[in-house]
N, C-alpha and C. Protein backbone atom coordinates (compact mmCIF):
# COMPACT_ATOMS: atom_id res chain seq x y z
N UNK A 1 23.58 -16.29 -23.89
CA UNK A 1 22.13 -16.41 -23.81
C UNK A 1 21.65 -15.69 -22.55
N UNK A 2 20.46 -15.05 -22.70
CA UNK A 2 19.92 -14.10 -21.11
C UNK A 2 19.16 -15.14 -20.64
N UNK A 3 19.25 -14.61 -19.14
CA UNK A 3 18.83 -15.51 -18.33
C UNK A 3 17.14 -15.65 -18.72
N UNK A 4 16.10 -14.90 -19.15
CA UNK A 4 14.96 -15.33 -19.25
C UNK A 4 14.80 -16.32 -20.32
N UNK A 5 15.50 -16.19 -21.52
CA UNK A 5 15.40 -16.61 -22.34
C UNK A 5 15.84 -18.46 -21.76
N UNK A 6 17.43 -18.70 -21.05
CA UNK A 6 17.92 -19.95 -20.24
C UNK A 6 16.24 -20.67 -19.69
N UNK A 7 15.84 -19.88 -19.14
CA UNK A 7 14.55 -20.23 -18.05
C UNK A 7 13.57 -20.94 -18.78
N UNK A 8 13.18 -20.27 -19.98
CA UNK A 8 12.46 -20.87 -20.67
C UNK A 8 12.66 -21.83 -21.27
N UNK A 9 13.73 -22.14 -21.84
CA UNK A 9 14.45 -23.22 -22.31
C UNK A 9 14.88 -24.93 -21.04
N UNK A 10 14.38 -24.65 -19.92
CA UNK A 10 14.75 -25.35 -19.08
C UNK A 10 13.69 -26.52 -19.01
N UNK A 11 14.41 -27.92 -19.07
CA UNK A 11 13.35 -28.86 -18.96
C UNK A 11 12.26 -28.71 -17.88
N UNK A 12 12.70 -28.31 -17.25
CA UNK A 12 11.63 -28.11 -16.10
C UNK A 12 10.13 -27.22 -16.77
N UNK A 13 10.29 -26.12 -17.99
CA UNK A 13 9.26 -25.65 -18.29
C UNK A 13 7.89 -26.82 -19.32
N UNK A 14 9.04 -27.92 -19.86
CA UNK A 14 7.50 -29.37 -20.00
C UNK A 14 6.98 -29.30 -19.38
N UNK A 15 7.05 -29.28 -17.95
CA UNK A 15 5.68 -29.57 -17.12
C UNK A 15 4.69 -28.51 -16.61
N UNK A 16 4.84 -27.52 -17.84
CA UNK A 16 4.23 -26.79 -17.00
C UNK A 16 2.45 -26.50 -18.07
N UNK A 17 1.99 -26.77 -17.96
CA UNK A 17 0.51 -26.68 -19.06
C UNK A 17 0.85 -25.15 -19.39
N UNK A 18 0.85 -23.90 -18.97
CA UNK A 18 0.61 -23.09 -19.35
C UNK A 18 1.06 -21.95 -18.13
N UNK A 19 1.42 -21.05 -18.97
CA UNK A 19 2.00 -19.61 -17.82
C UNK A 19 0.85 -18.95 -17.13
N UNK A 20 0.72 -18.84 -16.52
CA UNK A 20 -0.31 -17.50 -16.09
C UNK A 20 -0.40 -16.51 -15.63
N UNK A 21 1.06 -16.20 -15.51
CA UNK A 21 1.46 -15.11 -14.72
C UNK A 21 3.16 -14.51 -15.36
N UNK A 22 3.14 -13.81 -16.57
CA UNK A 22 4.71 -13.43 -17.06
C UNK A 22 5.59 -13.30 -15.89
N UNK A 23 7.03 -13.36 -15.82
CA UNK A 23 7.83 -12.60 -15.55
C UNK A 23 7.23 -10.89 -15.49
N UNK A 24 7.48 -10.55 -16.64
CA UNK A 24 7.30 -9.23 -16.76
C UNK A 24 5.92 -8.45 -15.57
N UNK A 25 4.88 -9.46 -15.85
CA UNK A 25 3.75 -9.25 -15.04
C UNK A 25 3.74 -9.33 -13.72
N UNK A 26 4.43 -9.94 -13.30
CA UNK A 26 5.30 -9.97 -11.74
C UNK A 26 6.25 -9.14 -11.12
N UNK A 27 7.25 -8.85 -12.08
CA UNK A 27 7.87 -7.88 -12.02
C UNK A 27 6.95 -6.12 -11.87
N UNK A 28 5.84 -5.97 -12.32
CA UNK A 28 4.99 -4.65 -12.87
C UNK A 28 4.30 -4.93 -11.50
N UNK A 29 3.61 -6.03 -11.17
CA UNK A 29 2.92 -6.24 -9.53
C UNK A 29 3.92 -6.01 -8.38
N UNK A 30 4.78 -6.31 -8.47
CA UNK A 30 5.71 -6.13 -7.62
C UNK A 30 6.32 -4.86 -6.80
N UNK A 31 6.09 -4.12 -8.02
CA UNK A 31 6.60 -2.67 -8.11
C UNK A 31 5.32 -1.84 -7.48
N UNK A 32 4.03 -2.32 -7.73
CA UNK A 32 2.97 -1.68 -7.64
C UNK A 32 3.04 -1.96 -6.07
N UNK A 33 3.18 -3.18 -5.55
CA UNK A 33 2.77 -3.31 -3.97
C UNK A 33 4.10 -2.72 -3.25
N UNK A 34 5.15 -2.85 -3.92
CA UNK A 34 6.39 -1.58 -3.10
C UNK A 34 5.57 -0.64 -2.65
N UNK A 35 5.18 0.14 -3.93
CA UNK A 35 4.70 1.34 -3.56
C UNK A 35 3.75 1.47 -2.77
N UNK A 36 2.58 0.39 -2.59
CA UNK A 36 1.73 0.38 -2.09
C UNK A 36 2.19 0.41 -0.26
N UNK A 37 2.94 -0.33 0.02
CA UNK A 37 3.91 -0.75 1.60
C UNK A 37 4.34 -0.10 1.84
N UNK A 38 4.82 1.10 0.48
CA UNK A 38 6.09 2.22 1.15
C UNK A 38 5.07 3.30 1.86
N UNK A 39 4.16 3.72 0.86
CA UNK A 39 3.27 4.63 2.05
C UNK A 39 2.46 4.26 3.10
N UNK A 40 2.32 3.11 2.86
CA UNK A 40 1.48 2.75 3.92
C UNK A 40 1.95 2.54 4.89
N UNK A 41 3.45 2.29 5.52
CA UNK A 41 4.23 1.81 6.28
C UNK A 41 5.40 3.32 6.36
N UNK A 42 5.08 4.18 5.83
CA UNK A 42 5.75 5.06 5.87
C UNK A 42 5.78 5.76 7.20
N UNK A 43 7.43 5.37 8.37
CA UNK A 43 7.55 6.33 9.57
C UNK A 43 7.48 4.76 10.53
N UNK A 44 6.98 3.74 10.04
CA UNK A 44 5.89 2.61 10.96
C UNK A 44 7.56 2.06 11.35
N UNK A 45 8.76 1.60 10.42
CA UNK A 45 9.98 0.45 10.79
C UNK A 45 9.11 -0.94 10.50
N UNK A 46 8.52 -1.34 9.75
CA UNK A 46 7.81 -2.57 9.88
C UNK A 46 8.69 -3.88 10.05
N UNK A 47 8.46 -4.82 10.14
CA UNK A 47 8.82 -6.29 10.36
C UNK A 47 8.43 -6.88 9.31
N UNK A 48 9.26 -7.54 7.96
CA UNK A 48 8.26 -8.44 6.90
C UNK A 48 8.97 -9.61 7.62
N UNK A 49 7.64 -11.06 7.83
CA UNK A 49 7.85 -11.78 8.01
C UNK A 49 7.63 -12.79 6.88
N UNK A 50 8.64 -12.84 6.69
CA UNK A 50 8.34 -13.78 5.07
C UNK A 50 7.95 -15.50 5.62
N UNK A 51 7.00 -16.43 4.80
CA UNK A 51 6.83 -17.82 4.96
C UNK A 51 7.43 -18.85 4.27
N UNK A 52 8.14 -18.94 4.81
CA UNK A 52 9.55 -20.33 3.89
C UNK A 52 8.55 -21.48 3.33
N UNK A 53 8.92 -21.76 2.49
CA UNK A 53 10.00 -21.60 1.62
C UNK A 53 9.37 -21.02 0.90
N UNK A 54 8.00 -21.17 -0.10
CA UNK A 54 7.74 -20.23 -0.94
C UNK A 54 7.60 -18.98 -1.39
N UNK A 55 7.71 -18.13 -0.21
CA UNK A 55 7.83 -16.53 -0.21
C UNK A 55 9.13 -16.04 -0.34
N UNK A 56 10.02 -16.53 -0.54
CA UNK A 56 11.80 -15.83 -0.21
C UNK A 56 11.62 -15.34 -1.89
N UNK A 57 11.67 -16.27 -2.66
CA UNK A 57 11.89 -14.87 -4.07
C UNK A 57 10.54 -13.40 -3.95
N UNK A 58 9.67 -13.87 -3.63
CA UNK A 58 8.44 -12.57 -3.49
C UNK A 58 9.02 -11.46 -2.36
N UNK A 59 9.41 -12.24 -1.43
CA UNK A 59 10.08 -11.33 -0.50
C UNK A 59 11.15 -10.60 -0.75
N UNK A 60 12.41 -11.34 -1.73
CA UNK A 60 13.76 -10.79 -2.29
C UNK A 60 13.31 -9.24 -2.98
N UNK A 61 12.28 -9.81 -3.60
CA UNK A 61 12.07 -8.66 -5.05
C UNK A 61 10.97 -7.66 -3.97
N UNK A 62 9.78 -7.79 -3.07
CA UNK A 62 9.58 -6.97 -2.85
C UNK A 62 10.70 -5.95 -1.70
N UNK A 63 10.91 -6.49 -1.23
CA UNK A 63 12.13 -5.52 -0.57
C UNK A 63 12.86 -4.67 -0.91
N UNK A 64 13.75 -4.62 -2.19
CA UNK A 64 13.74 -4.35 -3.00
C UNK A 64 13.74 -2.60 -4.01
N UNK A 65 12.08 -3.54 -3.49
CA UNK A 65 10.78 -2.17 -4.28
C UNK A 65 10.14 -1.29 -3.05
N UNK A 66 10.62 -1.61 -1.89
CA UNK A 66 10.34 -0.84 -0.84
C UNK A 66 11.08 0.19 -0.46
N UNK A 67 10.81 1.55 -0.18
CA UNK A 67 11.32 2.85 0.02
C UNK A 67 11.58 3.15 1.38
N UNK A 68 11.29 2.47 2.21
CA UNK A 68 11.06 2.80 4.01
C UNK A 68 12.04 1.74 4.53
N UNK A 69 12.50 2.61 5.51
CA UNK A 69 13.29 1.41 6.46
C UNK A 69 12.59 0.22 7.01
N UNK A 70 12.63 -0.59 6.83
CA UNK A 70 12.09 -2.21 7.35
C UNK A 70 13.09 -3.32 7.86
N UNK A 71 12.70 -4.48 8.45
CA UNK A 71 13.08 -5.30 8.88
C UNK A 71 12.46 -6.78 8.30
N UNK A 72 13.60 -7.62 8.14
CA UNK A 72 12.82 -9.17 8.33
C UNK A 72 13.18 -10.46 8.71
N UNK A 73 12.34 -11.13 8.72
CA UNK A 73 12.32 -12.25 9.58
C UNK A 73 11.58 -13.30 8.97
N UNK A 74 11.76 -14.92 9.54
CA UNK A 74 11.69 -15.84 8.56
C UNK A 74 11.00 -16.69 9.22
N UNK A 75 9.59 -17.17 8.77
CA UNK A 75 9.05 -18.44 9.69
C UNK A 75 8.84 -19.70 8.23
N UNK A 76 9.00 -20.84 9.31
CA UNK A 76 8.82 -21.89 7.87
C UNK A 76 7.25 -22.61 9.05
N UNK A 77 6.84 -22.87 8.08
CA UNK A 77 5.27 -24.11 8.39
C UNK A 77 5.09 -24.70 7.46
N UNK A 78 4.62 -25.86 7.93
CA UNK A 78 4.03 -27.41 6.71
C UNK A 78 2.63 -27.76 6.99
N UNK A 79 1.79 -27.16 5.73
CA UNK A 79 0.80 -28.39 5.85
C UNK A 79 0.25 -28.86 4.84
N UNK A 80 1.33 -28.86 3.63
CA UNK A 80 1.24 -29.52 2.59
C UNK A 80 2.34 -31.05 2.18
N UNK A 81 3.33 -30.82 3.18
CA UNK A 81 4.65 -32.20 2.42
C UNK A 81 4.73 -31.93 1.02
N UNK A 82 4.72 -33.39 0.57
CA UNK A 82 4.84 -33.20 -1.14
C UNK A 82 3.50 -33.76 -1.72
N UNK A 83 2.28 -32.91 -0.83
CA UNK A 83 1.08 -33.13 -1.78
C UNK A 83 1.06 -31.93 -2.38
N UNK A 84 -0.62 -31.85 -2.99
CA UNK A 84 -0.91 -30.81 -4.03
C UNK A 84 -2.02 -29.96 -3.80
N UNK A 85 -2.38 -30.46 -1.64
CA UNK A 85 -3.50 -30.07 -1.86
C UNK A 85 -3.16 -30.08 0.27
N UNK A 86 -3.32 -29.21 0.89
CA UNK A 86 -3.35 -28.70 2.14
C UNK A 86 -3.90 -29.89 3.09
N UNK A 87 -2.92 -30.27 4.11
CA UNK A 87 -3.95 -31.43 4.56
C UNK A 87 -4.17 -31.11 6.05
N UNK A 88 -4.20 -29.36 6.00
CA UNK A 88 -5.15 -28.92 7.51
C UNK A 88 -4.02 -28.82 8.67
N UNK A 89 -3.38 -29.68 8.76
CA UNK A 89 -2.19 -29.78 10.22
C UNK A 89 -1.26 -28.68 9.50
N UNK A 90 -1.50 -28.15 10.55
CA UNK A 90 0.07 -26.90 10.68
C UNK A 90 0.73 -26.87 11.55
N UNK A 91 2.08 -27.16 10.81
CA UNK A 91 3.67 -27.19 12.02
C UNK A 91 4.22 -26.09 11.91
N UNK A 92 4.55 -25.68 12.56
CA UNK A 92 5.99 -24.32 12.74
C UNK A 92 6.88 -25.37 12.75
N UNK A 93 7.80 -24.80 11.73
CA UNK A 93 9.44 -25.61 11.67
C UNK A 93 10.29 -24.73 11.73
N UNK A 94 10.32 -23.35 11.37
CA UNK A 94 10.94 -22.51 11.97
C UNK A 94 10.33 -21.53 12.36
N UNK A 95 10.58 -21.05 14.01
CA UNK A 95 10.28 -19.59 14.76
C UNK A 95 10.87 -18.54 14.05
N UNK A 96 10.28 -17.25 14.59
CA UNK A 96 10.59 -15.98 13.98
C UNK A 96 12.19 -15.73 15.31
N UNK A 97 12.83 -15.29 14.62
CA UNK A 97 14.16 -14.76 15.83
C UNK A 97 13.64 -13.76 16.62
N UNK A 98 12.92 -12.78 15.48
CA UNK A 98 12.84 -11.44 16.55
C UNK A 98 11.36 -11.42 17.30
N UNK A 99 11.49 -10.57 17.76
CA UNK A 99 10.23 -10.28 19.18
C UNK A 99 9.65 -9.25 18.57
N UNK A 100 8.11 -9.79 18.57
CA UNK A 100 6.59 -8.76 17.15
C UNK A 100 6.30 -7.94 18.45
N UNK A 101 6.66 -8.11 19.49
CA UNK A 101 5.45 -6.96 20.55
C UNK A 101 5.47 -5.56 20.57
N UNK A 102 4.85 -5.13 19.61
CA UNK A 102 4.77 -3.51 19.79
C UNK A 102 5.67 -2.77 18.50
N UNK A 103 5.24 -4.68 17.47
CA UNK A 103 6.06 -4.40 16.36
C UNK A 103 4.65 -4.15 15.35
N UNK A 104 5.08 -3.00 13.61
CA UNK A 104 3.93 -3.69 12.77
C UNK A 104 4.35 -4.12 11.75
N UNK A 105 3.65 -5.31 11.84
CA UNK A 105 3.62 -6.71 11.17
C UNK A 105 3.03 -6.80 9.86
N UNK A 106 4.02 -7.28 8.89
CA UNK A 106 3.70 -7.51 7.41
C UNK A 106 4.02 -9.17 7.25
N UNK A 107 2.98 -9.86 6.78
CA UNK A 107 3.29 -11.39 6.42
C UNK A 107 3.37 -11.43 4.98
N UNK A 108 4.13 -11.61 5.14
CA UNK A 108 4.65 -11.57 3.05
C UNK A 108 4.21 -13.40 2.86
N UNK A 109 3.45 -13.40 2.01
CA UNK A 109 2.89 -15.07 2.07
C UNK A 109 3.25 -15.58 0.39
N UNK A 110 3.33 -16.56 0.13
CA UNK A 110 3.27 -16.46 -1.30
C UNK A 110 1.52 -17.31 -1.87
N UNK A 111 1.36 -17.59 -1.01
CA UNK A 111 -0.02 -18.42 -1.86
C UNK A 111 -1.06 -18.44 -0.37
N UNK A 112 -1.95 -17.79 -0.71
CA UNK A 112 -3.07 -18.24 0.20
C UNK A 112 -4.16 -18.97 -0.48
N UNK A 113 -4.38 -20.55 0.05
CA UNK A 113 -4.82 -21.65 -0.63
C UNK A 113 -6.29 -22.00 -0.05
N UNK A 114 -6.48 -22.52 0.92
CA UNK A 114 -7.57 -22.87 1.94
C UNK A 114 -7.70 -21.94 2.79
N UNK A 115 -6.69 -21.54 3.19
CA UNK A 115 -6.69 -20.48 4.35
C UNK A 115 -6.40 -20.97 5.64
N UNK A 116 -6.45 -21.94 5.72
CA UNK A 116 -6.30 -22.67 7.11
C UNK A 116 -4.67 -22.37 8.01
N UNK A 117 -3.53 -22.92 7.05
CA UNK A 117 -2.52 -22.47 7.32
C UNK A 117 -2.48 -20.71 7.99
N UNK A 118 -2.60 -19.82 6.94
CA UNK A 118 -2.81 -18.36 7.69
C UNK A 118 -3.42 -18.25 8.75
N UNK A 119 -4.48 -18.88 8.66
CA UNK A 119 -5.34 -18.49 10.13
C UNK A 119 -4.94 -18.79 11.12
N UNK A 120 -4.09 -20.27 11.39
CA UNK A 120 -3.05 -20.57 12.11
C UNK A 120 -1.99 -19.65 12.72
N UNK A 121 -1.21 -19.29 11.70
CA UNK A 121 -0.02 -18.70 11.46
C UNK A 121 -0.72 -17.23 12.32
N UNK A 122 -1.70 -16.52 11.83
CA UNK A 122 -2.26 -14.90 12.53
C UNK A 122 -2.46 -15.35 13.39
N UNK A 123 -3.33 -15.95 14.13
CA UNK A 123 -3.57 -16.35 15.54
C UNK A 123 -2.60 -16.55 16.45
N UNK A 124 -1.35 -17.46 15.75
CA UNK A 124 0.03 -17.57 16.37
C UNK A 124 0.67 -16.09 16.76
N UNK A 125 0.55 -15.15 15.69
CA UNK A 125 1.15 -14.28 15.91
C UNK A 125 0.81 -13.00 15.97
N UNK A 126 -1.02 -12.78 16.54
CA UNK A 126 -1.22 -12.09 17.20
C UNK A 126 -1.48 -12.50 18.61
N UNK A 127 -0.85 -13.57 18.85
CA UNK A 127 -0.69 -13.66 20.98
C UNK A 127 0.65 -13.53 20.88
N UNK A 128 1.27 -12.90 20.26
CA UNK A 128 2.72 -12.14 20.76
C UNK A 128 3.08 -10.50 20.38
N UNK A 129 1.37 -10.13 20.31
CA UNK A 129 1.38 -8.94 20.23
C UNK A 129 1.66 -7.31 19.82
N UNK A 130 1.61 -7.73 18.37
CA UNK A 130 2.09 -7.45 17.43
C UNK A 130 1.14 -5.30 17.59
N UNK A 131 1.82 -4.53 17.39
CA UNK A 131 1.22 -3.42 16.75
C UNK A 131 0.20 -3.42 15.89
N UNK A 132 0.47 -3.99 14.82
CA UNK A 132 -0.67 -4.42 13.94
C UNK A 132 0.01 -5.41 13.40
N UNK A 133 -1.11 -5.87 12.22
CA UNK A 133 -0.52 -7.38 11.68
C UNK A 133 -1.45 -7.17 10.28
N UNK A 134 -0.64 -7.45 9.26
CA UNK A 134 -1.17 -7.43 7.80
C UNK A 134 -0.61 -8.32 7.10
N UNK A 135 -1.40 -8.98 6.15
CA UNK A 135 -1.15 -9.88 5.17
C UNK A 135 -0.74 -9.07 4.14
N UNK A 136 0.28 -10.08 2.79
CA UNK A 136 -0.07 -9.52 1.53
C UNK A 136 0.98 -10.92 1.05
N UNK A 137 0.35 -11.43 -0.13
CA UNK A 137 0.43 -12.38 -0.50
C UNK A 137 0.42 -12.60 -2.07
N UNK A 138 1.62 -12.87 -2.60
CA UNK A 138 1.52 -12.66 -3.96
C UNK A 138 0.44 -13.26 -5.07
N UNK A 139 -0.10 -14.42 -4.48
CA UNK A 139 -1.18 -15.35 -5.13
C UNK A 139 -2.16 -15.53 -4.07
N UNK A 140 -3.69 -15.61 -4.50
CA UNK A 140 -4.52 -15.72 -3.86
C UNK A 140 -5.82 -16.79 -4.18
N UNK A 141 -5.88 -17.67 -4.22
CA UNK A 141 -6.35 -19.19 -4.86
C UNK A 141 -8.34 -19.00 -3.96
N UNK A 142 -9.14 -18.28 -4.58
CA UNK A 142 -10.29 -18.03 -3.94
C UNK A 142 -11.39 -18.66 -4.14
N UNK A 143 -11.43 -19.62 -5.20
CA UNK A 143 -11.83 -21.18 -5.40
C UNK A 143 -11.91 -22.08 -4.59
N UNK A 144 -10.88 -22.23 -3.65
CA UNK A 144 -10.60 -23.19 -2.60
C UNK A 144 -10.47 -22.71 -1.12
N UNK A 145 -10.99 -21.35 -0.90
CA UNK A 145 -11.15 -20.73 0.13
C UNK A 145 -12.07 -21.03 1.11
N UNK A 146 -12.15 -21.92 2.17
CA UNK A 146 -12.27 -22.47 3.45
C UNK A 146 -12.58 -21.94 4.52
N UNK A 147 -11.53 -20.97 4.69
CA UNK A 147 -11.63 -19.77 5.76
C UNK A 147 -11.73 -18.86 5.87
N UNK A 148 -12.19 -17.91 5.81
CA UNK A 148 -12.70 -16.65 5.54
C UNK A 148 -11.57 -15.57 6.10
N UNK A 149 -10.98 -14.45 5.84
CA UNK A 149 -9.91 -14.25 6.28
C UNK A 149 -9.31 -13.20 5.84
N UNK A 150 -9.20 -11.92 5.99
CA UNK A 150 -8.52 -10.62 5.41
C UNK A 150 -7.53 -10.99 4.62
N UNK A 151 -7.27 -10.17 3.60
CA UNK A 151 -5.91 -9.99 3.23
C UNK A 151 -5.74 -8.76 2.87
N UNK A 152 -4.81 -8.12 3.29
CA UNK A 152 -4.50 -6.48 3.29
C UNK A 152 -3.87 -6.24 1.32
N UNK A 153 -2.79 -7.45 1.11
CA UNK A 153 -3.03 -6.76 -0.21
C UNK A 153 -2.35 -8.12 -1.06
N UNK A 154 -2.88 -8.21 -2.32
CA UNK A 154 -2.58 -9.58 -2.80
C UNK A 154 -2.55 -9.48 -4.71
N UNK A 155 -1.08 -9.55 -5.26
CA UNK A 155 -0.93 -9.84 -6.45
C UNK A 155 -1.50 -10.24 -7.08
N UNK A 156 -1.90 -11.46 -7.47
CA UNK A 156 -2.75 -12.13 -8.21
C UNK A 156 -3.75 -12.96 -7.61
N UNK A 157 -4.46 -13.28 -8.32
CA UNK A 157 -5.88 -14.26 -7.90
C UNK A 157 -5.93 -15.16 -9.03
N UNK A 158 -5.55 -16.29 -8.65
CA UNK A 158 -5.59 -17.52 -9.72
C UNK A 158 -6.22 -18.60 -9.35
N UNK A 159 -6.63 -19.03 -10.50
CA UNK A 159 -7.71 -20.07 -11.06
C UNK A 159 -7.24 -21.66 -9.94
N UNK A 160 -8.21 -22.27 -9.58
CA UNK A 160 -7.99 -23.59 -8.60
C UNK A 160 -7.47 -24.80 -10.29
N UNK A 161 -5.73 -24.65 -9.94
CA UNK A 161 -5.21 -24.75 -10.65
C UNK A 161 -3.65 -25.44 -9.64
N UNK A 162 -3.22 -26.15 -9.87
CA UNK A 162 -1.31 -26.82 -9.60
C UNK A 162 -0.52 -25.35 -9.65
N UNK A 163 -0.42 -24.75 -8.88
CA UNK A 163 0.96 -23.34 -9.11
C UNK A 163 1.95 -23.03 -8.74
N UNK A 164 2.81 -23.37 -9.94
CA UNK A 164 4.75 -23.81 -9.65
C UNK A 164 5.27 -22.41 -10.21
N UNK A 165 6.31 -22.01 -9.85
CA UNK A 165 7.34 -21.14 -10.71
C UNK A 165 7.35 -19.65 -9.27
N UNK A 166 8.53 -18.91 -9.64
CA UNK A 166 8.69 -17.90 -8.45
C UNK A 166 8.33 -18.45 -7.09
N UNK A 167 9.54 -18.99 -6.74
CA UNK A 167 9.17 -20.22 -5.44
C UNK A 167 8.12 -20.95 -5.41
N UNK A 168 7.07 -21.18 -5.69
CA UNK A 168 6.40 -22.16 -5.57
C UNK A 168 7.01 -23.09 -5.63
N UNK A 169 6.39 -24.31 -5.03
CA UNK A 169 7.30 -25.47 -5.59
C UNK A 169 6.34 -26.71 -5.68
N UNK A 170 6.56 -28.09 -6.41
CA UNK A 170 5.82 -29.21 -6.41
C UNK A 170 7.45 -30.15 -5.86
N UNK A 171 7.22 -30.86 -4.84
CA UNK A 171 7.82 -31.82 -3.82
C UNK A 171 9.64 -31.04 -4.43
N UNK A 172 9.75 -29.37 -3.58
CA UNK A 172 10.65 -28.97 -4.13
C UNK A 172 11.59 -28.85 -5.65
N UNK A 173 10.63 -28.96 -6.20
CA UNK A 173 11.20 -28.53 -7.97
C UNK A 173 10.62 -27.63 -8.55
N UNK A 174 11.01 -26.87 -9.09
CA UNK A 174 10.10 -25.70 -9.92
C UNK A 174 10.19 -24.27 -9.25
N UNK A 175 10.70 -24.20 -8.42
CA UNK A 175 10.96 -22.86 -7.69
C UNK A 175 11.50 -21.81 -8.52
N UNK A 176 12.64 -21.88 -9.11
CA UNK A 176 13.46 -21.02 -10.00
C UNK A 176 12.74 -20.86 -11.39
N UNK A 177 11.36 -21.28 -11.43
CA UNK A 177 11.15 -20.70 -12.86
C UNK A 177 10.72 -19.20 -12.33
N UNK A 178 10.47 -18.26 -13.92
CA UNK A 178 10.84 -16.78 -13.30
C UNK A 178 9.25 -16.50 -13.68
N UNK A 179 7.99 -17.64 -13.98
CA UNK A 179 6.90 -17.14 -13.69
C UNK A 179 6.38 -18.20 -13.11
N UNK A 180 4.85 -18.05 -13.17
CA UNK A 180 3.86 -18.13 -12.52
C UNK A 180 3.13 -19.34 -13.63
N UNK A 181 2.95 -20.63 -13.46
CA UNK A 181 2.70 -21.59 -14.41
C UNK A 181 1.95 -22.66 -13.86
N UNK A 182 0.74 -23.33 -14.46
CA UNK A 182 0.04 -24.53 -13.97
C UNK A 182 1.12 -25.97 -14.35
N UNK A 183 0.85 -26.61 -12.64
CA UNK A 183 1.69 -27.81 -13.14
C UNK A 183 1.06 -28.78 -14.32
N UNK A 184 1.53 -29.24 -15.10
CA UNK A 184 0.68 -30.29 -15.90
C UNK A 184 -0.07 -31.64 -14.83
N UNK A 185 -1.33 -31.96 -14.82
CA UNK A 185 -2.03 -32.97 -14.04
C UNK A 185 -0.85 -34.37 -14.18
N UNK A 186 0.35 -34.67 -14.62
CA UNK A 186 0.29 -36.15 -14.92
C UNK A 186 1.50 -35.97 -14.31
N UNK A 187 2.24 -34.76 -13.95
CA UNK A 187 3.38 -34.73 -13.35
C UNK A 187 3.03 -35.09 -11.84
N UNK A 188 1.94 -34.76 -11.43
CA UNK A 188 1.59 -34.92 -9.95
C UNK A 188 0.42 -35.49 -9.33
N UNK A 189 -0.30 -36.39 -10.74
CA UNK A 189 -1.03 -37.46 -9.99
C UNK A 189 -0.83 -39.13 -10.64
C-alpha cells in the first residue's frame, strides 16, 4: 500500500471535518515558494529559522525546494499548550544556537493566527540584529488577525477554522497527516 493512500486510511483522518489543503496542493505551493526564496535570497547565505514544532515538516520540504546555499536554525515558543485558540503569553523554550547579527533572516512559520506570537518572536529577533528579517509562513488565518504585521510570503490563507495535518497539531496528534484538514468541533471542545 503507498504511503498516501496508508495516510488516508489512518484513524486519525475521523477527525478531521474536511481537507482543505491536498497533499498534492502543498506539495505545488511548496515548490512555488522554493523558487520564490531561491531568487530572492540568491548570493544573500540566508538563515531559515524554523518555529517548533509546527514548522519542521514545512521547513523539511521547503529546503529541499531551495536552490541557494542556506542555513538553519530552530526556535520553539508556546502560547497555545493544548488549547485551540492563542492565549497571548509567549515563552521561548528553545533559543536559536546561531548568532542573526549581520545575518538575513527567513522565519519559516507554519501558521500565523492572531499574530501576537510573531510580533513577539520579530521584535525578539530584530534586537539581535539581524541583516534583514522576513517572514513566510505556510498558513495564514486572517479572520483572527489582531496584529497587524508583514508577511513577506505565505502559502495559504485559511478560513477561522481548527487546522491539523503537515505538523500542525491538536494537544500533539495529527501532525503526520500529509494535508491540511479542519479538526472536527467535538474532538476539541
Amino acid at each position: 500500500m503507498d504511503n498516501r493512500r496508508q495516510a488516508h486510511d489512518s484513524p486519525l483522518v475521523d477527525d478531521v471535518a474536511e481537507i482543505l489543503i491536498s497533499e498534492e496542493q502543498l506539495e505545488h505551493r511548496v515548490r512555488e515558494l522554493g523558487a520564490q526564496l531561491s531568487q530572492h535570497y540568491r548570493d544573500l547565505n540566508p538563515l531559515l529559522i524554523c518555529v517548533l514544532k509546527g514548522g519542521y515538516l514545512f521547513l523539511a520540504d521547503l529546503t529541499r525546494q531551495l536552490t541557494i546555499r542556506h542555513a538553519i536554525d530552530f526556535m520553539a515558543v508556546s502560547s497555545y499548550g493544548n488549547d485551540t485558540s492563542s492565549s497571548g503569553v509567549v515563552r521561548i523554550l528553545k533559543d536559536l544556537d546561531a548568532d542573526i547579527s549581520g545575518r538575513h533572516v527567513l522565519v519559516v512559520e507554519d501558521i500565523i493566527d492572531t499574530g501576537h506570537t510573531l510580533t513577539y518572536l520579530m521584535e525578539n529577533l530584530r534586537s539581535r540584529q539581524p541583516a534583514s528579517i522576513r517572514v513566510c509562513s505556510l498558513l495564514s488565518k486572517p479572520a483572527r488577525r489582531e496584529v497587524e504585521l508583514p508577511v513577506d510570503y505565505v502559502g495559504f490563507e485559511v478560513p477561522d477554522e481548527f487546522v491539523v495535518g503537515y505538523g500542525l497539531d491538536y494537544a500533539e496528534a495529527y501532525r503526520n497527516l500529509p494535508f491540511i484538514g479542519v479538526l472536527k468541533r467535538d474532538v476539541y471542545s
